[in-house]
C-alpha atoms as a PDB file:
ATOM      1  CA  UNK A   1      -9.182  -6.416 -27.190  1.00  0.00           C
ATOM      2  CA  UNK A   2     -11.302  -4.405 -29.310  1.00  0.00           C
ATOM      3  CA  UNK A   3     -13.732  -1.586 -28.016  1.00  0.00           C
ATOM      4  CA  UNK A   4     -16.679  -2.344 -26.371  1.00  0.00           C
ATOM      5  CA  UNK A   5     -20.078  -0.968 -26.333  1.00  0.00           C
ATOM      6  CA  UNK A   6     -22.241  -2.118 -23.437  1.00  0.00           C
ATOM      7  CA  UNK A   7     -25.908  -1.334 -23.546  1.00  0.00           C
ATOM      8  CA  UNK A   8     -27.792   1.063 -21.251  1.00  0.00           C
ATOM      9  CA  UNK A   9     -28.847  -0.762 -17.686  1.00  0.00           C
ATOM     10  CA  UNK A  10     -29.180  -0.197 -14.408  1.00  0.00           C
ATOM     11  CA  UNK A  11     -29.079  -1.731 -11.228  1.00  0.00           C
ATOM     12  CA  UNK A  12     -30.826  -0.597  -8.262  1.00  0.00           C
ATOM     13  CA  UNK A  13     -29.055  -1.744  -5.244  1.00  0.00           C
ATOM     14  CA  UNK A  14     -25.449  -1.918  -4.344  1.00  0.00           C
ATOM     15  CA  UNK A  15     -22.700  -3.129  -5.052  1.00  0.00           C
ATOM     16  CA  UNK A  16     -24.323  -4.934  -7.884  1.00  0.00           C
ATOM     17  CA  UNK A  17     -25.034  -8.292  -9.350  1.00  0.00           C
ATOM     18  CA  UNK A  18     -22.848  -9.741 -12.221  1.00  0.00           C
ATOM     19  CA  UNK A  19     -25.062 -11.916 -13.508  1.00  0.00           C
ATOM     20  CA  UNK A  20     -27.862  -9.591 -14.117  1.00  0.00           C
ATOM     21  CA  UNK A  21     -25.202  -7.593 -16.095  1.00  0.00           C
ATOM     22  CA  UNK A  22     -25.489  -7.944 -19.919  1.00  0.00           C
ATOM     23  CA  UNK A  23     -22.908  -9.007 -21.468  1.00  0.00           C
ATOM     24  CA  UNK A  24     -21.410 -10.572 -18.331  1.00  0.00           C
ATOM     25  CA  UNK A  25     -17.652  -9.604 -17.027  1.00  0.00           C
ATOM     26  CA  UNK A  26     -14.936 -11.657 -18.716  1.00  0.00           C
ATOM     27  CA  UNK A  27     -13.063 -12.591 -15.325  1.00  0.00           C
ATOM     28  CA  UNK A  28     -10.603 -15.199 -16.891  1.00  0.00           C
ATOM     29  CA  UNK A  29      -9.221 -15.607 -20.786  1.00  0.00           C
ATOM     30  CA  UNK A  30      -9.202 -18.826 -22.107  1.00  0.00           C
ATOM     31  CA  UNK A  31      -5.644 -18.516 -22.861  1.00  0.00           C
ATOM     32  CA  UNK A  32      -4.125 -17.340 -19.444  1.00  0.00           C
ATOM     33  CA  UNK A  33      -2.203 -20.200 -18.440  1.00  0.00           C
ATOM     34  CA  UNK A  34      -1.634 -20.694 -15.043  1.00  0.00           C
ATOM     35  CA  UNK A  35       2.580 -21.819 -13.754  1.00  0.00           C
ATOM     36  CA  UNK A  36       2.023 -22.750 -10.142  1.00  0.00           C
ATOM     37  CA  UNK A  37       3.339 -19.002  -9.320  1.00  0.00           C
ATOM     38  CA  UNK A  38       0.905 -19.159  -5.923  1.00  0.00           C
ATOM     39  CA  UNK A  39       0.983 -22.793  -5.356  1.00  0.00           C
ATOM     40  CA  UNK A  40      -0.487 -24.028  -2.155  1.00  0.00           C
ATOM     41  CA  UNK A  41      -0.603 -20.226  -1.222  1.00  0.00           C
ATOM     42  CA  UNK A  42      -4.573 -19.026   0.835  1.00  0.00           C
ATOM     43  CA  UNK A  43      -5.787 -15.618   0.227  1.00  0.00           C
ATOM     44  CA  UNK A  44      -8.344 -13.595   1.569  1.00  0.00           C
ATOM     45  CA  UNK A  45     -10.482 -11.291  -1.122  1.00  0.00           C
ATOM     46  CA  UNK A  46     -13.212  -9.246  -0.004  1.00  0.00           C
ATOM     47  CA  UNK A  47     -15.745  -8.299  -2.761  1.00  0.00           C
ATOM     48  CA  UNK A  48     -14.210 -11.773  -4.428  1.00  0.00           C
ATOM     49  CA  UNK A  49     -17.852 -13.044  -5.759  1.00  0.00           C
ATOM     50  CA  UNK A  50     -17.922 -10.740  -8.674  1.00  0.00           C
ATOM     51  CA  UNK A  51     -15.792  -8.186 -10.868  1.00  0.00           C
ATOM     52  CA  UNK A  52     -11.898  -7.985 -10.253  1.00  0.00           C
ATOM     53  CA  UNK A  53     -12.749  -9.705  -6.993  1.00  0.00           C
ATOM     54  CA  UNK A  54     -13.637 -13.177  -9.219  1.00  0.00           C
ATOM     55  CA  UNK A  55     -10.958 -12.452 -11.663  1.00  0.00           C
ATOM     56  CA  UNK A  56      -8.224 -12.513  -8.517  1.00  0.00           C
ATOM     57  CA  UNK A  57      -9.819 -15.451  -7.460  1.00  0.00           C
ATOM     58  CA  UNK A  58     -10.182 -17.624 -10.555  1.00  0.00           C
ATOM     59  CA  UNK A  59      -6.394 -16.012 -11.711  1.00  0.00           C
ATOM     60  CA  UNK A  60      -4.927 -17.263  -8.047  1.00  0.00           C
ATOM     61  CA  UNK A  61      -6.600 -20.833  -8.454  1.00  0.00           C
ATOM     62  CA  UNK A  62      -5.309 -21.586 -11.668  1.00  0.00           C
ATOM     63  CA  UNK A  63      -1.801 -20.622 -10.254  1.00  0.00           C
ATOM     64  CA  UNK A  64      -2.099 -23.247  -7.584  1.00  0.00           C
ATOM     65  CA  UNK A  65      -3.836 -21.129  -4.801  1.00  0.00           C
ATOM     66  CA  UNK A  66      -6.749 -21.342  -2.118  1.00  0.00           C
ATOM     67  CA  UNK A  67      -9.315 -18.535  -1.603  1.00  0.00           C
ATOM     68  CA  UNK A  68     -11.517 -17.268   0.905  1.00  0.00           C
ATOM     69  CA  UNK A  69     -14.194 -14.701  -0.827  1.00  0.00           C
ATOM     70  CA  UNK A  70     -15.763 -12.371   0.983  1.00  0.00           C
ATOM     71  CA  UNK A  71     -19.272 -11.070  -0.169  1.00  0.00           C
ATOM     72  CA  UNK A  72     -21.866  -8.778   1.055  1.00  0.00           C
ATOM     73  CA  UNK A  73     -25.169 -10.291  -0.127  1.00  0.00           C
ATOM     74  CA  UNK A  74     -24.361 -11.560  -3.661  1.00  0.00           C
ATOM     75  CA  UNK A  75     -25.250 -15.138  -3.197  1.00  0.00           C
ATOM     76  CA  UNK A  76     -25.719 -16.652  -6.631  1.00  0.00           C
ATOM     77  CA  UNK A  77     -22.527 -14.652  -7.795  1.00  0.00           C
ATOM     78  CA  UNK A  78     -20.762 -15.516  -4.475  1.00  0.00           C
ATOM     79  CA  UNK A  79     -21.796 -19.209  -5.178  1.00  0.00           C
ATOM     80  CA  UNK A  80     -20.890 -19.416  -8.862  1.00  0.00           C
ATOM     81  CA  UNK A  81     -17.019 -17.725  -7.948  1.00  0.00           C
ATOM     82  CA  UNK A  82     -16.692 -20.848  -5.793  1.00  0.00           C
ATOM     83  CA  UNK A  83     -17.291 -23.053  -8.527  1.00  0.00           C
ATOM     84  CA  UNK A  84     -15.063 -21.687 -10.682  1.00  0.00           C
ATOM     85  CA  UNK A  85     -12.288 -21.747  -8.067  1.00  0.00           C
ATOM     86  CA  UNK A  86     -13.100 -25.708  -7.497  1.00  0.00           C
ATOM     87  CA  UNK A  87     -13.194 -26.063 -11.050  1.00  0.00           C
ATOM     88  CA  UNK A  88      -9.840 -25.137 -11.275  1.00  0.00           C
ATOM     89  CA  UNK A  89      -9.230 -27.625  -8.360  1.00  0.00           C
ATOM     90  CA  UNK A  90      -8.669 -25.535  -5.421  1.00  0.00           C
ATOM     91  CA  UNK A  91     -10.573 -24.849  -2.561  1.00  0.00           C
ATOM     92  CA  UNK A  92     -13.036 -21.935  -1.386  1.00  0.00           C
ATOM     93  CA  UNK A  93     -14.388 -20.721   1.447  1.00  0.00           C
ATOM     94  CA  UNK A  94     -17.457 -18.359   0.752  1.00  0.00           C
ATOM     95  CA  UNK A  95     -18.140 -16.232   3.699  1.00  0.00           C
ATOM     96  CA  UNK A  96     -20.899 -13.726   4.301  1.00  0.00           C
ATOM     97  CA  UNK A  97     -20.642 -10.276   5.971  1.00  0.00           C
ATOM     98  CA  UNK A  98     -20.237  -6.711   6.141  1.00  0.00           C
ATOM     99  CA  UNK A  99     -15.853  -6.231   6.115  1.00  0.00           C
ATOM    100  CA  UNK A 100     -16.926  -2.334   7.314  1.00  0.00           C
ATOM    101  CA  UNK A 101     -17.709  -4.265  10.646  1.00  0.00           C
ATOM    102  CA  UNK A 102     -14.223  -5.231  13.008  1.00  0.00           C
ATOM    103  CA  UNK A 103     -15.674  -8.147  14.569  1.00  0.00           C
ATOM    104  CA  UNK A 104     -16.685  -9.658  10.528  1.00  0.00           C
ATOM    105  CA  UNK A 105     -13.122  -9.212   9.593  1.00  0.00           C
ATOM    106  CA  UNK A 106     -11.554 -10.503  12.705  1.00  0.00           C
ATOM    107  CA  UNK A 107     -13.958 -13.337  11.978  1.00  0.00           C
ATOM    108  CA  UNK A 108     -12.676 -13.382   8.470  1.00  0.00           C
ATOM    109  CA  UNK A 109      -9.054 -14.163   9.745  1.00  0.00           C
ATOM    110  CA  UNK A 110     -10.416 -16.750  12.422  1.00  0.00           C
ATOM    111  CA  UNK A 111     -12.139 -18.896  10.056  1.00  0.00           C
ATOM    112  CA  UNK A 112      -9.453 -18.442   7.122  1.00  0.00           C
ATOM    113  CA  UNK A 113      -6.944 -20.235   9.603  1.00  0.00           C
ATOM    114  CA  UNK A 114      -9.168 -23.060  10.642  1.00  0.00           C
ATOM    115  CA  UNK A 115     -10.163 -23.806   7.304  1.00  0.00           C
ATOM    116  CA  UNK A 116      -6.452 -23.357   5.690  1.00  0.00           C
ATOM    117  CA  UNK A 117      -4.367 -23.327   8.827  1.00  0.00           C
ATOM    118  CA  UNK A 118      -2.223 -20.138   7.319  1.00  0.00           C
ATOM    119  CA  UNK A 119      -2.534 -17.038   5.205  1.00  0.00           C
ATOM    120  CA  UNK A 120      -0.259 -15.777   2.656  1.00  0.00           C
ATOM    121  CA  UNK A 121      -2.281 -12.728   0.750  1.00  0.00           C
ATOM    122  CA  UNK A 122      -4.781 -10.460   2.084  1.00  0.00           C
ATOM    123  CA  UNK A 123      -7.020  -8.337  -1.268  1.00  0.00           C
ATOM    124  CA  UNK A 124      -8.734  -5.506  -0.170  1.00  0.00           C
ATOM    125  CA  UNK A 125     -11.034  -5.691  -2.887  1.00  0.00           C
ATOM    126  CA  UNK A 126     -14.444  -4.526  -1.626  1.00  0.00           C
ATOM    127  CA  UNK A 127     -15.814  -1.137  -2.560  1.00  0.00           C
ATOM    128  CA  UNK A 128     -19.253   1.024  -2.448  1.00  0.00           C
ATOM    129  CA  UNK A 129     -19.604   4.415  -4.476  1.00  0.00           C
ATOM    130  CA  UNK A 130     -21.939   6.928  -5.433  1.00  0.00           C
ATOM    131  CA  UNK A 131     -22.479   9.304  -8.070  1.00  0.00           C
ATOM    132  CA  UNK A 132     -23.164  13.023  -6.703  1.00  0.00           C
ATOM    133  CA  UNK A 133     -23.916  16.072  -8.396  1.00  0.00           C
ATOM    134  CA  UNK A 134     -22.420  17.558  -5.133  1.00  0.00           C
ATOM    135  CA  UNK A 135     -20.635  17.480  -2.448  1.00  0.00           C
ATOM    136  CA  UNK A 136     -23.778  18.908  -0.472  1.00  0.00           C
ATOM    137  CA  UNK A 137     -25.662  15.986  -1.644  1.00  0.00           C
ATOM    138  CA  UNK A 138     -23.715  13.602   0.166  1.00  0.00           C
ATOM    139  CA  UNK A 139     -25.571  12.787   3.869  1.00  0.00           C
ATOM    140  CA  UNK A 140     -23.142  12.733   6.542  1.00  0.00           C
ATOM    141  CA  UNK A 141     -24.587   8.681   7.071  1.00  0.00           C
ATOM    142  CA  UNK A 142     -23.537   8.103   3.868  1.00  0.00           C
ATOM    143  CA  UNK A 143     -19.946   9.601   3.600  1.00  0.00           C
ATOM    144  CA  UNK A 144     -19.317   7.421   6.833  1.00  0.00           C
ATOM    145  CA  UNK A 145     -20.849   3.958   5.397  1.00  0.00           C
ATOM    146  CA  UNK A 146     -18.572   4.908   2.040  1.00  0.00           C
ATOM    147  CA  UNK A 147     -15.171   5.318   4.054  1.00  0.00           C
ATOM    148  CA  UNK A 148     -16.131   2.138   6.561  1.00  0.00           C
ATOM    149  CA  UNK A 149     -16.591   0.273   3.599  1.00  0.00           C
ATOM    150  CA  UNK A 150     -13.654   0.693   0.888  1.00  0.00           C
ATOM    151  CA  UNK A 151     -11.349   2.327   4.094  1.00  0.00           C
ATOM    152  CA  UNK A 152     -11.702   1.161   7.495  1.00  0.00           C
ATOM    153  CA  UNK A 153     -12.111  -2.378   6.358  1.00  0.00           C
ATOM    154  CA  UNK A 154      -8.363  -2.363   5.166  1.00  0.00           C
ATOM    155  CA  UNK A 155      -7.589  -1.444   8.747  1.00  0.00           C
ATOM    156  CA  UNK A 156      -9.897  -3.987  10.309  1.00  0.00           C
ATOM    157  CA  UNK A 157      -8.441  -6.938   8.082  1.00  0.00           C
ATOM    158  CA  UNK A 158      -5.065  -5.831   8.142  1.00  0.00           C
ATOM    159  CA  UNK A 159      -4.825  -5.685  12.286  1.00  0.00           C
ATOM    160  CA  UNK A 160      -6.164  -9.508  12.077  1.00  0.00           C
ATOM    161  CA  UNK A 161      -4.311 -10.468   9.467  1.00  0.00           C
ATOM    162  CA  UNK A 162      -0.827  -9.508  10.687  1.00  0.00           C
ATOM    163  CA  UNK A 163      -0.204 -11.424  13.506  1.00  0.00           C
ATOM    164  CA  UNK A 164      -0.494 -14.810  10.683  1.00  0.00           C
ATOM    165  CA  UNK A 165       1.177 -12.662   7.703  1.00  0.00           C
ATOM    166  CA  UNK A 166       5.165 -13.812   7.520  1.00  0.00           C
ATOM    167  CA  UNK A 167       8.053 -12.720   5.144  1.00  0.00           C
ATOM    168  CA  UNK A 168       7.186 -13.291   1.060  1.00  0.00           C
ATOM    169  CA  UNK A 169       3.585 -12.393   2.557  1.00  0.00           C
ATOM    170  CA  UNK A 170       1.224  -9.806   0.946  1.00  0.00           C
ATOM    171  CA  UNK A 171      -1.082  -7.452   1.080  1.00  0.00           C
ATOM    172  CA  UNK A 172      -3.035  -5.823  -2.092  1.00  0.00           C
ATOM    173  CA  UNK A 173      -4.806  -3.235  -2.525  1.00  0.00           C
ATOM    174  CA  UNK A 174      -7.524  -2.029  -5.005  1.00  0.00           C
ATOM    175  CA  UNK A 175      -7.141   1.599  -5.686  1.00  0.00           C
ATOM    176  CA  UNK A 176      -8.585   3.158  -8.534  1.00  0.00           C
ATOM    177  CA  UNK A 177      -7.594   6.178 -11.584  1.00  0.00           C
ATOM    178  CA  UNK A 178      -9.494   8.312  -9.084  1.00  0.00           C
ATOM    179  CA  UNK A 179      -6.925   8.867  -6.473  1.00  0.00           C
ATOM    180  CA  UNK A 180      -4.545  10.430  -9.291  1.00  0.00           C
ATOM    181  CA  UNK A 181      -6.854  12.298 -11.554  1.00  0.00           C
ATOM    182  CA  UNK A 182      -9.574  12.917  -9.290  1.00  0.00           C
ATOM    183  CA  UNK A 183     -13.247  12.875 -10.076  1.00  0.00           C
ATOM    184  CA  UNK A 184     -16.591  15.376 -10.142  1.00  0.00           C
ATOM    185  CA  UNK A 185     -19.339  13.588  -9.373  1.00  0.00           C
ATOM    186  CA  UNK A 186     -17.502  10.174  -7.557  1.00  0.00           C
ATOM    187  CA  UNK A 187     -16.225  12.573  -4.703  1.00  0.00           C
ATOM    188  CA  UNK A 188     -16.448  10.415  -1.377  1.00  0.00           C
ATOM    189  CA  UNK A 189     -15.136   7.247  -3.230  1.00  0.00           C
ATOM    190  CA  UNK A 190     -12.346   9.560  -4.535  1.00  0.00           C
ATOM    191  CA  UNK A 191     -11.524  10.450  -1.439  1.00  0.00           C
ATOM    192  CA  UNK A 192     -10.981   6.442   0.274  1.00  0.00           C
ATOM    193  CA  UNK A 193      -9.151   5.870  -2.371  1.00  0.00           C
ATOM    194  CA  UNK A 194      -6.377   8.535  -2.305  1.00  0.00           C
ATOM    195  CA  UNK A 195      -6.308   7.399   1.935  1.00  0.00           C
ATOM    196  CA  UNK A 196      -5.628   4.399   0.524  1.00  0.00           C
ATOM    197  CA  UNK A 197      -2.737   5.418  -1.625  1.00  0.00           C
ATOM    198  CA  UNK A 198      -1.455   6.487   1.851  1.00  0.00           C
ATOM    199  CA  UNK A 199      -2.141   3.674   3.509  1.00  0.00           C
ATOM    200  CA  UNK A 200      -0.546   1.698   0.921  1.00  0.00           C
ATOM    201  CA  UNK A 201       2.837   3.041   1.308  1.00  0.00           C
ATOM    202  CA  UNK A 202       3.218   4.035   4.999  1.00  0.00           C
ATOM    203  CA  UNK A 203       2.252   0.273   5.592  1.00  0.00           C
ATOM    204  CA  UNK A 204       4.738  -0.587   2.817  1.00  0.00           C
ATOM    205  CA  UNK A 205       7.325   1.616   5.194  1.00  0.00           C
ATOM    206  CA  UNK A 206       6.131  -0.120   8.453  1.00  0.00           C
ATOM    207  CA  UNK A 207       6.404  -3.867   7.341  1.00  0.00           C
ATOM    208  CA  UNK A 208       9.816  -3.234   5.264  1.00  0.00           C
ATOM    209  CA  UNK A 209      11.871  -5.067   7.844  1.00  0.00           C
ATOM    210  CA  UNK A 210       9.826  -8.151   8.063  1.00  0.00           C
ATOM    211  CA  UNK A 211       9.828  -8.665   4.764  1.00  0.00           C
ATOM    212  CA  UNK A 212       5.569  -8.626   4.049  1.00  0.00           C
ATOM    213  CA  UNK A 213       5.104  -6.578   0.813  1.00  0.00           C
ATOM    214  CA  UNK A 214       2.064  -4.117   0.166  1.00  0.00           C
ATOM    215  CA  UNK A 215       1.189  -2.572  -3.177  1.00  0.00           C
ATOM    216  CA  UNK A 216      -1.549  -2.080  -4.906  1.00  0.00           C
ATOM    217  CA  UNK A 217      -3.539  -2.046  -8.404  1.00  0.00           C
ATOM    218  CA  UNK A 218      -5.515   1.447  -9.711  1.00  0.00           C
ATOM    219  CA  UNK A 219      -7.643   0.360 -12.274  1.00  0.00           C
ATOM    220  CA  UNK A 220      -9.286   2.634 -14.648  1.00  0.00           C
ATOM    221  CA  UNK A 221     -12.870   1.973 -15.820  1.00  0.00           C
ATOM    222  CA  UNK A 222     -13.719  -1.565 -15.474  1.00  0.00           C
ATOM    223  CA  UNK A 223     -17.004  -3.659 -16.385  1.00  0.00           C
ATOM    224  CA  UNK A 224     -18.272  -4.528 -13.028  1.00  0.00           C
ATOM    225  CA  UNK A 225     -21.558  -4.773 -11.194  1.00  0.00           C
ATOM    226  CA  UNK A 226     -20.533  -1.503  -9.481  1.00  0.00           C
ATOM    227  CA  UNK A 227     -21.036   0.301 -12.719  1.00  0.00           C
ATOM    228  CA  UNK A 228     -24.684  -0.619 -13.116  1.00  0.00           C
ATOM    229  CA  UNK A 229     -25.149   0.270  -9.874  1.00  0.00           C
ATOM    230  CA  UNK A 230     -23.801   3.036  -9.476  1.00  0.00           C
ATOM    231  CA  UNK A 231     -24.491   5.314 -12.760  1.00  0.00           C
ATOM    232  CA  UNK A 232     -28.150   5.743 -14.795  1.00  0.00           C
ATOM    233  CA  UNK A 233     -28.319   4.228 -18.164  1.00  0.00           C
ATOM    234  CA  UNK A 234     -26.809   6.479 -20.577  1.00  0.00           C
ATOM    235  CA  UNK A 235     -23.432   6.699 -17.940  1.00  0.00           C
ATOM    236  CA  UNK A 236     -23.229   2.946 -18.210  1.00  0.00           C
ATOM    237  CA  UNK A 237     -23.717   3.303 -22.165  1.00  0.00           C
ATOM    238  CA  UNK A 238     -20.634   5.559 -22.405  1.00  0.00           C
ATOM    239  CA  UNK A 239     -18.798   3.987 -20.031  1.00  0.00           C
ATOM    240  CA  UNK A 240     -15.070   3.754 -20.631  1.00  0.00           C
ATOM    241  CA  UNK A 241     -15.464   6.413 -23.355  1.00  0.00           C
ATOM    242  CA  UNK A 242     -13.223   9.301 -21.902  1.00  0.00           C
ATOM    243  CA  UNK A 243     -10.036   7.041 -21.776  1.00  0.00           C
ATOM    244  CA  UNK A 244      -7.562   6.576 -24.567  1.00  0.00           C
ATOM    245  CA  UNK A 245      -8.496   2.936 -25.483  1.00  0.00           C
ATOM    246  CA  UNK A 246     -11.850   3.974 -25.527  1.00  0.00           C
ATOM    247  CA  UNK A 247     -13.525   0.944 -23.777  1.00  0.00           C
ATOM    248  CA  UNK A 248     -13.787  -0.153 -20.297  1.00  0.00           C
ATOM    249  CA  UNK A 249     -11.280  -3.027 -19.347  1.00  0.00           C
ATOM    250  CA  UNK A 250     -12.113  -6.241 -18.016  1.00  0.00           C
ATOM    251  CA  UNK A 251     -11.539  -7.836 -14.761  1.00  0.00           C
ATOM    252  CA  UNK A 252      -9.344 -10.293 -16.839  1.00  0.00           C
ATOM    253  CA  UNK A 253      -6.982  -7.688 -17.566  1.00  0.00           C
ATOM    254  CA  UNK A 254      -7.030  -7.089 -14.138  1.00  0.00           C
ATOM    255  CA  UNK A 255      -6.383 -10.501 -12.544  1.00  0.00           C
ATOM    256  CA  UNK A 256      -2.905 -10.900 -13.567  1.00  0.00           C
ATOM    257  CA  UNK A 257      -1.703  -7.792 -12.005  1.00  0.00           C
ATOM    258  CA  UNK A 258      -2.960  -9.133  -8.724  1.00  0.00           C
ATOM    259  CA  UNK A 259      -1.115 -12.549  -9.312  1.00  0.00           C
ATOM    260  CA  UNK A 260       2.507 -10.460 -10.104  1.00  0.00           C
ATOM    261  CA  UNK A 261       1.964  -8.558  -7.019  1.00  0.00           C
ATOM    262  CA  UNK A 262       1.209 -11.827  -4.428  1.00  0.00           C
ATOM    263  CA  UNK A 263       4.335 -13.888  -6.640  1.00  0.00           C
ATOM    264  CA  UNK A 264       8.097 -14.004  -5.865  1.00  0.00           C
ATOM    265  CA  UNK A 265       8.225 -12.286  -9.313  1.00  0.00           C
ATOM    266  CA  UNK A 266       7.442  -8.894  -7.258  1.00  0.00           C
ATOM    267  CA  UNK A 267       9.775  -9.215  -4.991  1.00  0.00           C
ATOM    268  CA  UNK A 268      11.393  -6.377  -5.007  1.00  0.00           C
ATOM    269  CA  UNK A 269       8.338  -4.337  -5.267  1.00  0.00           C
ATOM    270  CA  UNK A 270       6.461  -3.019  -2.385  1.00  0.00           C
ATOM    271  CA  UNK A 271       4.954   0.609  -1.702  1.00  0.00           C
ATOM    272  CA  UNK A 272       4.408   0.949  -5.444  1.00  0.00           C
ATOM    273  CA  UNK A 273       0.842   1.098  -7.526  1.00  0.00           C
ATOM    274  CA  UNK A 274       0.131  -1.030 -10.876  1.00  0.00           C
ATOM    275  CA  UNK A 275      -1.367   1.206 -13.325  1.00  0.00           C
ATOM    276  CA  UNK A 276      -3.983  -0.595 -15.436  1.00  0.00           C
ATOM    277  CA  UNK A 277      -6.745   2.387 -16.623  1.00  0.00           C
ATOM    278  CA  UNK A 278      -6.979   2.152 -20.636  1.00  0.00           C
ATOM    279  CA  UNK A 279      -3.541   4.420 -21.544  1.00  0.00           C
ATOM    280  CA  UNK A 280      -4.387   7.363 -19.198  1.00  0.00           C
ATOM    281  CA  UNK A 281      -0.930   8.891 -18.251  1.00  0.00           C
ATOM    282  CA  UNK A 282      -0.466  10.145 -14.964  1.00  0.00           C
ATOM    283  CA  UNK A 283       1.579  12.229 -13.277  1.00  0.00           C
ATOM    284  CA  UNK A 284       2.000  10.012 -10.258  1.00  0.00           C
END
């Protein structure tokens, strides 16, 4: 894909609309041809209206899967990722909620299983951040509200979850470049996602013997709505600048990572984090 130059914008409110973004997300290439790799498979994806969160779900339904999306207050985008899912002719369940709540995601399980009777793959997908010129900046309010959100809520869904997760089951993560390299200004979102790096594989450890698999996928700069609604205008502009490829990715070259990890393809992969970030190499 060639580089990309996005124009300034911003949006005010988190974690940000996609269809007030211009130009809109790619979440699915025309050519990506789905093999029944997930067929008759249900997954949970929270933050699944919008960004990578539509690209897993469009990517599972055109590999033969089911999808419950979970969405914060992103109606129209929430609405228009079902659609796509149907269009591919599987089913979606669109529910509404807050995942940094216990109660939400234990409701989240609940109505997953009377809707689909099972679960097979669990994406912890949703994420908040904030751009500080300091850590001093950061009110204690909001440093908690950051780590509920792209933190606790693995924990919440993953305790309800379990019980209905059985072997060739999985769990996915979305991590970010962050964790390895660090970052100046994105400091509390920096920090949730290096706990979830160790979340990732002490879970990975724990469920070994009954055969449920956890990994997860650290993307590097990507065009979603959290960019727009996270940075000012000229940060958006330059977006995707500092990395080798010089361009921001897009949740389509994202989706198929998620697929691999949820297949029987990945079998013998768990504990482990998919690199996609524009060339960056780390020392991981």
């Amino acid at each position: 894909m060639s580089k990309q130059q996005q124009p300034p914008q911003h949006q005010t409110k988190q974690p940000g609309d996609e269809h007030a973004m211009y130009p809109e997300p790619e979440y699915i290439r025309d050519s990506y041809r789905g093999v029944e790799k997930l067929q008759d498979k249900v997954a949970i994806i929270t933050g699944g209206d919008s960004g990578i969160g539509r690209a897993v779900a469009v990517h599972y339904a055109r590999e033969g899967a089911d999808s419950v999306i979970v969405h914060l207050k992103e109606d129209k985008d929430a609405a228009e990722t079902k659609q796509l899912v149907e269009a591919e002719g599987r089913r979606c369940l669109v529910l509404k909620g807050d995942v940094a709540e216990p109660s939400f995601c234990r409701e989240i399980v609940e109505r997953t299983l009377q809707a689909f009777g099972k679960l097979n793959i669990v994406v912890n997908n949703a994420a908040e951040q904030y751009d500080w010129d300091s850590i001093t900046d950061i009110p204690d309010d909001q440093l908690l509200r950051t780590f509920q959100t792209n933190l606790f809520s693995h924990f919440y869904l993953i305790k309800a979850a379990l019980p209905h997760l059985n072997e060739g089951d999985t769990i996915i993560a979305t991590s970010s470049i962050n964790a390895f390299k660090g970052n100046d200004t994105l400091i509390d979102y920096t920090a949730t996602k290096g706990a979830i790096q160790g979340l990732v594989r002490s879970l990975a450890m724990s469920l070994m013997d009954r055969g449920i698999r956890v990994n997860a996928v650290a993307p590097g700069p990507v065009w979603t709505p959290l960019i727009p609604a996270s940075f000012d205008k000229e940060k958006v502009a330059a977006f995707g600048n500092q990395v080798p490829m010089k361009r921001p990715g897009q949740p389509s070259e994202m989706g198929p990572a998620y697929v691999y990890l949820a297949c029987e393809e990945s079998s013998y992969m768990s504990g482990q984090t998919l690199h996609l970030n524009g060339g960056v190499i780390l020392n991981t």
